[in-house]
Protein backbone atom coordinates (compact mmCIF):
# COMPACT_ATOMS: atom_id res chain seq x y z
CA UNK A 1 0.00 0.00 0.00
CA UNK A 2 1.38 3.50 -0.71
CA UNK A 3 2.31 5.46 2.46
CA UNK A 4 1.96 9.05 2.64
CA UNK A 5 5.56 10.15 4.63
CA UNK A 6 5.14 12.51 7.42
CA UNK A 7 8.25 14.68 7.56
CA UNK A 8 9.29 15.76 10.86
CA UNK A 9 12.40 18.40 10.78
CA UNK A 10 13.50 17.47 14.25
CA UNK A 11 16.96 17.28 13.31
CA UNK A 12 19.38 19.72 11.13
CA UNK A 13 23.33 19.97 11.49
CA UNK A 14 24.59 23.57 12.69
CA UNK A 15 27.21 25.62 10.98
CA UNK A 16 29.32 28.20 12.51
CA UNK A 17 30.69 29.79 9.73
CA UNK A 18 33.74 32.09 9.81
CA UNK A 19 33.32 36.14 9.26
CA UNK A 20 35.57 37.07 6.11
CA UNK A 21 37.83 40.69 6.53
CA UNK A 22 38.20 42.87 3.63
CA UNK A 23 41.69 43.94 5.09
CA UNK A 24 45.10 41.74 5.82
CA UNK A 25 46.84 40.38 3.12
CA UNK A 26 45.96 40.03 -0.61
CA UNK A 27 44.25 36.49 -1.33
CA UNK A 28 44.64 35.43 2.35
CA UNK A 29 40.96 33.42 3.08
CA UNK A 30 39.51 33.62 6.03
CA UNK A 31 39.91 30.59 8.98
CA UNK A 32 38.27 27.64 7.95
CA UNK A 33 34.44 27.02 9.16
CA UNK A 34 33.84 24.51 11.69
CA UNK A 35 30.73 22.90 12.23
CA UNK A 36 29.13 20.62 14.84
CA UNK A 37 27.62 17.05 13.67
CA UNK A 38 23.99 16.21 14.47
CA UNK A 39 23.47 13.33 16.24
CA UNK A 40 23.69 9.96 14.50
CA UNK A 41 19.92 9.00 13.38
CA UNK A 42 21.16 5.34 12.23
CA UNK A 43 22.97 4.06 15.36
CA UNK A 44 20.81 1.24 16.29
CA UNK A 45 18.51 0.75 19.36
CA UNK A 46 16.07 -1.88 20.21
CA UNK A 47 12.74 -0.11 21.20
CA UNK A 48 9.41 -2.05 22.68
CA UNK A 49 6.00 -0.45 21.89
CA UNK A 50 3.43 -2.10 24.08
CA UNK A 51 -0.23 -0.89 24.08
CA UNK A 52 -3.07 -2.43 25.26
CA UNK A 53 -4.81 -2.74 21.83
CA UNK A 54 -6.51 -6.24 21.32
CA UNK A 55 -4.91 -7.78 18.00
CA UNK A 56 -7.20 -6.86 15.32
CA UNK A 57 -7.75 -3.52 16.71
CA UNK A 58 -7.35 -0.80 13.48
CA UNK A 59 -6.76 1.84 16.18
CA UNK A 60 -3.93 0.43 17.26
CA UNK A 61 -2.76 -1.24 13.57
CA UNK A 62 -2.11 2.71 13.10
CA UNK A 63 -0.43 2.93 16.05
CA UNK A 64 1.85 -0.19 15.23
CA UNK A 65 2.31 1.43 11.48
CA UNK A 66 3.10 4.99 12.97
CA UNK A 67 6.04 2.96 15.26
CA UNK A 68 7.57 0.53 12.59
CA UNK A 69 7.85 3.11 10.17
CA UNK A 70 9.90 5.48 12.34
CA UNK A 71 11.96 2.67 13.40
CA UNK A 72 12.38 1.75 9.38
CA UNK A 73 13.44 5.57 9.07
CA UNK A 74 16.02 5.50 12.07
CA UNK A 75 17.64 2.34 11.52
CA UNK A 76 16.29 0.86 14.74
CA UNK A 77 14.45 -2.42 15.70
CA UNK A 78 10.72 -1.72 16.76
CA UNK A 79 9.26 -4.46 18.31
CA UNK A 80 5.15 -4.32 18.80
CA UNK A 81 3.10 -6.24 21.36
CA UNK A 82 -0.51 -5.62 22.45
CA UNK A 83 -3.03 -7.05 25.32
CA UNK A 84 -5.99 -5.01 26.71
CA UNK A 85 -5.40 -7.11 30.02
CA UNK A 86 -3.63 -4.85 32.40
CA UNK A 87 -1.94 -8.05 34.37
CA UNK A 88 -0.66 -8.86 30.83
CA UNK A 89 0.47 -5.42 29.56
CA UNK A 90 2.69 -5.25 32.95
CA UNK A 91 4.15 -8.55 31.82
CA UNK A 92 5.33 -7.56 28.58
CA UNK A 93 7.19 -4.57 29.89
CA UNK A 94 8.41 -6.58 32.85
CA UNK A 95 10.20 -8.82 29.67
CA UNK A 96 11.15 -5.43 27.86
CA UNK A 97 13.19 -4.30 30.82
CA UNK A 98 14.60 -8.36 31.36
CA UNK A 99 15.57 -7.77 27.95
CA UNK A 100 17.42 -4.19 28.79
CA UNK A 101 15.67 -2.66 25.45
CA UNK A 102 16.57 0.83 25.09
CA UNK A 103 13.47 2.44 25.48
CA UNK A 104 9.75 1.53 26.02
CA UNK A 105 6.34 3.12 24.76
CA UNK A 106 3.18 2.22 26.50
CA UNK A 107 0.09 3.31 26.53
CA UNK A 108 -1.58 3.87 30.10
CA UNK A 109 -4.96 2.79 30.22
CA UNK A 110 -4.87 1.62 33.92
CA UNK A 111 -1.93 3.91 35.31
CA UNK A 112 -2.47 2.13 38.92
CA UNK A 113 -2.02 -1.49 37.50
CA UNK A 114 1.28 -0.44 35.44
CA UNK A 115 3.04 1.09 38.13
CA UNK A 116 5.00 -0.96 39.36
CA UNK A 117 6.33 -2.37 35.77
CA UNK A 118 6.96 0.92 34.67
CA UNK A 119 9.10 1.58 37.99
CA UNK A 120 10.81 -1.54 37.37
CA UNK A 121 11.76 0.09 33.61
CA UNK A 122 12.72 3.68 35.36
CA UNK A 123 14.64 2.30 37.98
CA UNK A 124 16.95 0.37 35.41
CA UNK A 125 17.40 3.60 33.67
CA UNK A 126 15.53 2.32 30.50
CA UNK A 127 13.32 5.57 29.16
CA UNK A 128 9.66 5.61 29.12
CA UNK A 129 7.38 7.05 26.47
CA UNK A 130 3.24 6.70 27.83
CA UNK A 131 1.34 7.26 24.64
CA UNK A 132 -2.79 7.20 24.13
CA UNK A 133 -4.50 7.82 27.70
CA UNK A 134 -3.45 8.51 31.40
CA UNK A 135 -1.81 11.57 30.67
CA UNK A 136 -2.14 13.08 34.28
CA UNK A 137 -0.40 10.19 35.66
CA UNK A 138 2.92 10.12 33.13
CA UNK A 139 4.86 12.32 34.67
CA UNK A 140 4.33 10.76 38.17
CA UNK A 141 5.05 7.40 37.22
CA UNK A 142 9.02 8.50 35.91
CA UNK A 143 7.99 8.85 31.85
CA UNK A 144 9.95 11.53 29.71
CA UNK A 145 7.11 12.46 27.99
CA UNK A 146 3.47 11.61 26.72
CA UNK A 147 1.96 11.52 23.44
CA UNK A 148 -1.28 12.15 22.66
CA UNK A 149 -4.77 14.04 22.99
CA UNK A 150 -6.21 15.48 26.39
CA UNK A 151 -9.40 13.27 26.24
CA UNK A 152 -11.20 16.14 28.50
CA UNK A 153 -10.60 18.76 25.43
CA UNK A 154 -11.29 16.03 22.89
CA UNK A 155 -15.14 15.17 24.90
CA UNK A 156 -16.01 18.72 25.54
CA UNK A 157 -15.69 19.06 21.41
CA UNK A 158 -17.85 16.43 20.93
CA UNK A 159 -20.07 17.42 23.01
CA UNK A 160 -20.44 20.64 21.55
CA UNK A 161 -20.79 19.55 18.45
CA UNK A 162 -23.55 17.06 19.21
CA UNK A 163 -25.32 20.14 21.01
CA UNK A 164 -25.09 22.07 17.99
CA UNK A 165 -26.58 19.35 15.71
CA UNK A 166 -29.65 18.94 18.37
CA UNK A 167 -28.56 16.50 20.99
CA UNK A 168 -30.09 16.25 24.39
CA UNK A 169 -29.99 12.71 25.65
CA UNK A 170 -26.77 11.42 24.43
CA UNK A 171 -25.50 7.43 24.57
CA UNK A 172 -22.20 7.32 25.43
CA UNK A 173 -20.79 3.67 24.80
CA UNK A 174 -17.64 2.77 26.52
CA UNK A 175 -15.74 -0.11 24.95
CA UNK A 176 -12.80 -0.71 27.39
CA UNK A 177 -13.46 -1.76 31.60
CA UNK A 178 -11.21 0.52 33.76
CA UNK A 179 -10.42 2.68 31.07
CA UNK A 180 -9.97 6.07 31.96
CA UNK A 181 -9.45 7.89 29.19
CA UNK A 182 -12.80 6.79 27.68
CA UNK A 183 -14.57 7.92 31.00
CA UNK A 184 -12.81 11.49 30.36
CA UNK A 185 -14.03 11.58 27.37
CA UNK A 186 -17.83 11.09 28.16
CA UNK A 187 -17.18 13.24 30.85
CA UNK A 188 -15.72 16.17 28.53
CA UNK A 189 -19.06 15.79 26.29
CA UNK A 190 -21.45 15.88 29.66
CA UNK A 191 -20.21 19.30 30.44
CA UNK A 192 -20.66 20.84 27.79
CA UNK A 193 -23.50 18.79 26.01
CA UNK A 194 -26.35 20.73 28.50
CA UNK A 195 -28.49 17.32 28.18
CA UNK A 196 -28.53 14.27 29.55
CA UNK A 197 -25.17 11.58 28.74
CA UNK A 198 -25.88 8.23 29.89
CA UNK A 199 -23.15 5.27 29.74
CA UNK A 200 -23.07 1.86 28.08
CA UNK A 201 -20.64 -0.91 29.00
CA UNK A 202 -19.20 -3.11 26.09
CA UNK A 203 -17.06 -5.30 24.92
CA UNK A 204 -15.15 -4.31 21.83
CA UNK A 205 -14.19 -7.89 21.00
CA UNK A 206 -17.64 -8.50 20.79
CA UNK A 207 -19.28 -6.55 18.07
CA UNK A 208 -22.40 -8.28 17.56
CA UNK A 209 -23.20 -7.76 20.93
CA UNK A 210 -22.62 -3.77 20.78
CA UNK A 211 -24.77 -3.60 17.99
CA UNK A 212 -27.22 -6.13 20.40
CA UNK A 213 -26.98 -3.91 23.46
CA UNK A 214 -27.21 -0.21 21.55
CA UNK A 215 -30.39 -1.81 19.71
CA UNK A 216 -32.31 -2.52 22.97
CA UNK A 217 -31.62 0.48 24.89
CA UNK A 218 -32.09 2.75 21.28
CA UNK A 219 -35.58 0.69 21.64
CA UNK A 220 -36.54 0.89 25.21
CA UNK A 221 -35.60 4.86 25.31
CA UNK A 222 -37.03 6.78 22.73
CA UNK A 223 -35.50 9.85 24.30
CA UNK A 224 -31.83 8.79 23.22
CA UNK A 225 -31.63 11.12 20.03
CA UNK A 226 -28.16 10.71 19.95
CA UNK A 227 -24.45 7.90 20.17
CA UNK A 228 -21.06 8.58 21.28
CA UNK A 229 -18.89 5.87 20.07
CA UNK A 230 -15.13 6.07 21.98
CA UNK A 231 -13.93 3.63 19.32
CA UNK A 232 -14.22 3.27 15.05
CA UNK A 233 -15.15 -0.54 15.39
CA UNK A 234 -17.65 0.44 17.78
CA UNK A 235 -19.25 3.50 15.66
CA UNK A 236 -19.82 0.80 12.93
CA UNK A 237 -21.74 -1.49 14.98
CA UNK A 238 -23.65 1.56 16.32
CA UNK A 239 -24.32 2.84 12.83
CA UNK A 240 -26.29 -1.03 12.37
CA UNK A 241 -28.07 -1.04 15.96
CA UNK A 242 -29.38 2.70 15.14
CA UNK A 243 -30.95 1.12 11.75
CA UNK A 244 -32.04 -1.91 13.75
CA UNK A 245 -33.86 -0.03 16.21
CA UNK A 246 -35.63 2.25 13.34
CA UNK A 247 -34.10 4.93 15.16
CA UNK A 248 -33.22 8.87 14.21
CA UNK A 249 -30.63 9.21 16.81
CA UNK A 250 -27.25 10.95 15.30
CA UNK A 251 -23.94 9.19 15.79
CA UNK A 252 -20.19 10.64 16.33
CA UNK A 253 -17.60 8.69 17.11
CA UNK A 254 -13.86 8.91 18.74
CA UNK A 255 -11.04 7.87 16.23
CA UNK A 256 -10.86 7.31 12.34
CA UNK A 257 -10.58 3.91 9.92
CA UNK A 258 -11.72 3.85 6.36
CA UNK A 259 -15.17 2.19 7.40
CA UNK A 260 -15.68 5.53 9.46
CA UNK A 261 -14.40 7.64 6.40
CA UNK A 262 -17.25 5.85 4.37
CA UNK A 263 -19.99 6.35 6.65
CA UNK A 264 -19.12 10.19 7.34
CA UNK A 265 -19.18 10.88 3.75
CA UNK A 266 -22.69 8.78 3.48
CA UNK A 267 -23.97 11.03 5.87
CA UNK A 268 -24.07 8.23 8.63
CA UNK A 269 -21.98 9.28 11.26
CA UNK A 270 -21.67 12.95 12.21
CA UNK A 271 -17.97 13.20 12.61
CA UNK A 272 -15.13 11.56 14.00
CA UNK A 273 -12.97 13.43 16.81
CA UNK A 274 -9.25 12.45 15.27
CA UNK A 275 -6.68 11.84 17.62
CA UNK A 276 -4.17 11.48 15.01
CA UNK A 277 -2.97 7.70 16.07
CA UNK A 278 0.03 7.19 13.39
CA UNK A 279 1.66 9.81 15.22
CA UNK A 280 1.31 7.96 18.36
CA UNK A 281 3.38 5.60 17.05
CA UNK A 282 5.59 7.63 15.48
CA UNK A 283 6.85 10.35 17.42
CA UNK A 284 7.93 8.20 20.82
CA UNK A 285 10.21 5.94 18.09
CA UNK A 286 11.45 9.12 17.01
CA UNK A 287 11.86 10.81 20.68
CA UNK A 288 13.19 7.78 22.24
CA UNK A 289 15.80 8.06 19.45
CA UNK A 290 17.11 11.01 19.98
CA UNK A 291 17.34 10.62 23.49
CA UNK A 292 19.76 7.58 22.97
CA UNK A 293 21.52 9.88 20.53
CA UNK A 294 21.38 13.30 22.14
CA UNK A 295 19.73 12.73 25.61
CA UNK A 296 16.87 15.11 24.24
CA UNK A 297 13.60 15.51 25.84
CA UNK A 298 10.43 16.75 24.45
CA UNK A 299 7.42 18.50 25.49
CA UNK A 300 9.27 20.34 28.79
CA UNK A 301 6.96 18.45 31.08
CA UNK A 302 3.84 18.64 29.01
CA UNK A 303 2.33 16.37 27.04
CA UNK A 304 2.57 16.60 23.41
CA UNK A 305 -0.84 16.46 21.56
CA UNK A 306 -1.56 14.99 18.34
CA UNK A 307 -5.38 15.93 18.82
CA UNK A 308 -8.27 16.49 18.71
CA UNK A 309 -9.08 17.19 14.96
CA UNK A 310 -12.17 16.53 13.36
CA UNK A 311 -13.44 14.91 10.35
CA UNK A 312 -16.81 15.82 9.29
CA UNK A 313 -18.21 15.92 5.43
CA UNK A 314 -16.51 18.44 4.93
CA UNK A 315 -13.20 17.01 4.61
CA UNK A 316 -13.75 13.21 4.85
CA UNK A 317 -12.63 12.91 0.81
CA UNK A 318 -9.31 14.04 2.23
CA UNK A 319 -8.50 11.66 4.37
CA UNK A 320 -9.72 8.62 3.24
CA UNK A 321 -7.23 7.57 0.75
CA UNK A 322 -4.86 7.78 4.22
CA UNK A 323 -7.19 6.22 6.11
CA UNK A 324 -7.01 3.06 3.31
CA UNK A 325 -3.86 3.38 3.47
CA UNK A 326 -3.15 2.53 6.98
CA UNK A 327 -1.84 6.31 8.36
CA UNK A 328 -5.39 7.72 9.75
């Protein structure tokens, strides 16, 4: 598939370059420039990205696409590893740091059940990117940085956007037990939705029950007039329960994939609050190199965002060729 590059100028070499006199000698040139070398971008490293994305996930493909092509780009070896038990995430980076990898990404989902296999990766001085949610809690637990979207911001947007298209008693279906970015975000769209937000627990590995579940309660409360799905696989099987239940409520959704694309530009889904995910990927290969090469930091304490955006009608058409392509 063809892969639209995302060029990141993070690096340039600096040149100190000698100030020519017009007096002295005839034909004597001035001293000789010197110049200092950028740090090496191919020197090898052995990086582990580990997520709690279920294996079929197209979130987190992006993710994993975002990661192995900035590790293509550096020279370095990216290895990728996903399980949406917490137990199980904090075994994988327990066998990163056995391994002595030179730095680890991880998204924090559950902050309290990774903290003590992150603090096993701090305390042997291996460097710690958190990507996706829990960024309150990165800092705490020893990371250099975090990458990704304040999922407060990102639900607020939503939710006034889901005011503005008429809105008052909203669905919003969580996908992910103990997930607390997806409970920030429903909380972001209460506040500033001025209507009722109700939650609904599912199972993301199960999409014929989502579409199940939405269909009964779209059925048993007319009032709902409107879905918030945290999750692309879950705004799909949304999209079916709303037809199911011969309902008009309007659906939005959290994150992008080329079924999403589709259904924007069909007019089924509202929009789709874009965190951005390749970059989620990408830019911890790319800061975790240069702090092997450099001992750079990024972000000054602060998380850096890669969201939200959003993708309505308007620009769907854009994006969708990425989206197919494996980058949105």
């Amino acid at each position: 598939m063809r892969r639209t590059p995302i060029v990141l100028a993070l690096l340039g070499a600096l040149a100190l370059t000698g100030c020519s006199s017009s007096g002295g000698q005839s034909g004597q040139s001035a001293p000789p420039a010197t110049s200092a070398a950028a740090p090496a971008s191919g020197g090898g490293g052995d990086f582990a990205v580990i997520t709690h994305g279920a294996p079929g996930d197209s979130f987190w493909d992006v993710v994993k696409n975002g990661a192995e092509a900035a590790g293509k780009q550096y020279g370095v070896s990216v290895t990728y590893q996903g399980d949406g038990d917490p137990a199980k995430q904090s075994q994988l980076i327990d066998q990163a740091v056995s391994e002595k990898v030179d730095g680890i990404v991880v998204s924090l989902a559950n902050p309290d059940a990774l903290k003590e296999a992150i603090g096993k990766a701090v305390a042997a001085k291996i460097p710690v990117v958190t990507i996706n949610s829990g960024a309150g809690s990165s800092k705490a637990l020893g990371a250099i940085t975090h990458v990704g979207q304040s999922e407060d911001v990102a639900g607020r947007g939503a939710g006034e956007q889901l005011k503005t298209a008429g809105v008052t008693k909203l669905l919003c279906v969580i996908h992910e037990a103990g997930n607390v970015g997806l409970d920030q975000r429903c909380k972001g769209a209460e506040e500033t939705l001025g209507g009722t937000v109700e939650r609904l627990q599912v199972d993301v590995s199960n999409l014929a029950d989502v579409t199940s579940k939405v269909t009964a309660k779209l059925q048993s409360d007319q009032a709902v007039n409107g879905v918030l799905a945290l999750n692309p696989a879950v705004a799909v099987a949304a999209r079916d329960a709303i037809k199911d239940a011969g309902s008009q409520a309007k659906l939005a959704t959290f994150d992008l994939s080329a079924d999403v694309v589709t259904a924007i530009n069909d007019g089924e889904i509202l929009f789709a609050v874009d965190q951005q995910q390749y970059l989620q990927g990408y830019l911890p290969i790319t800061f975790l190199n240069l702090y092997k090469a450099n001992l750079n930091t990024v972000g000054g304490g602060l998380p850096v965002n890669t969201g939200p955006g959003f993708v309505t009608k308007d620009n769907a058409a854009q994006v969708a060729e990425l989206a197919e392509a494996g980058t949105r």
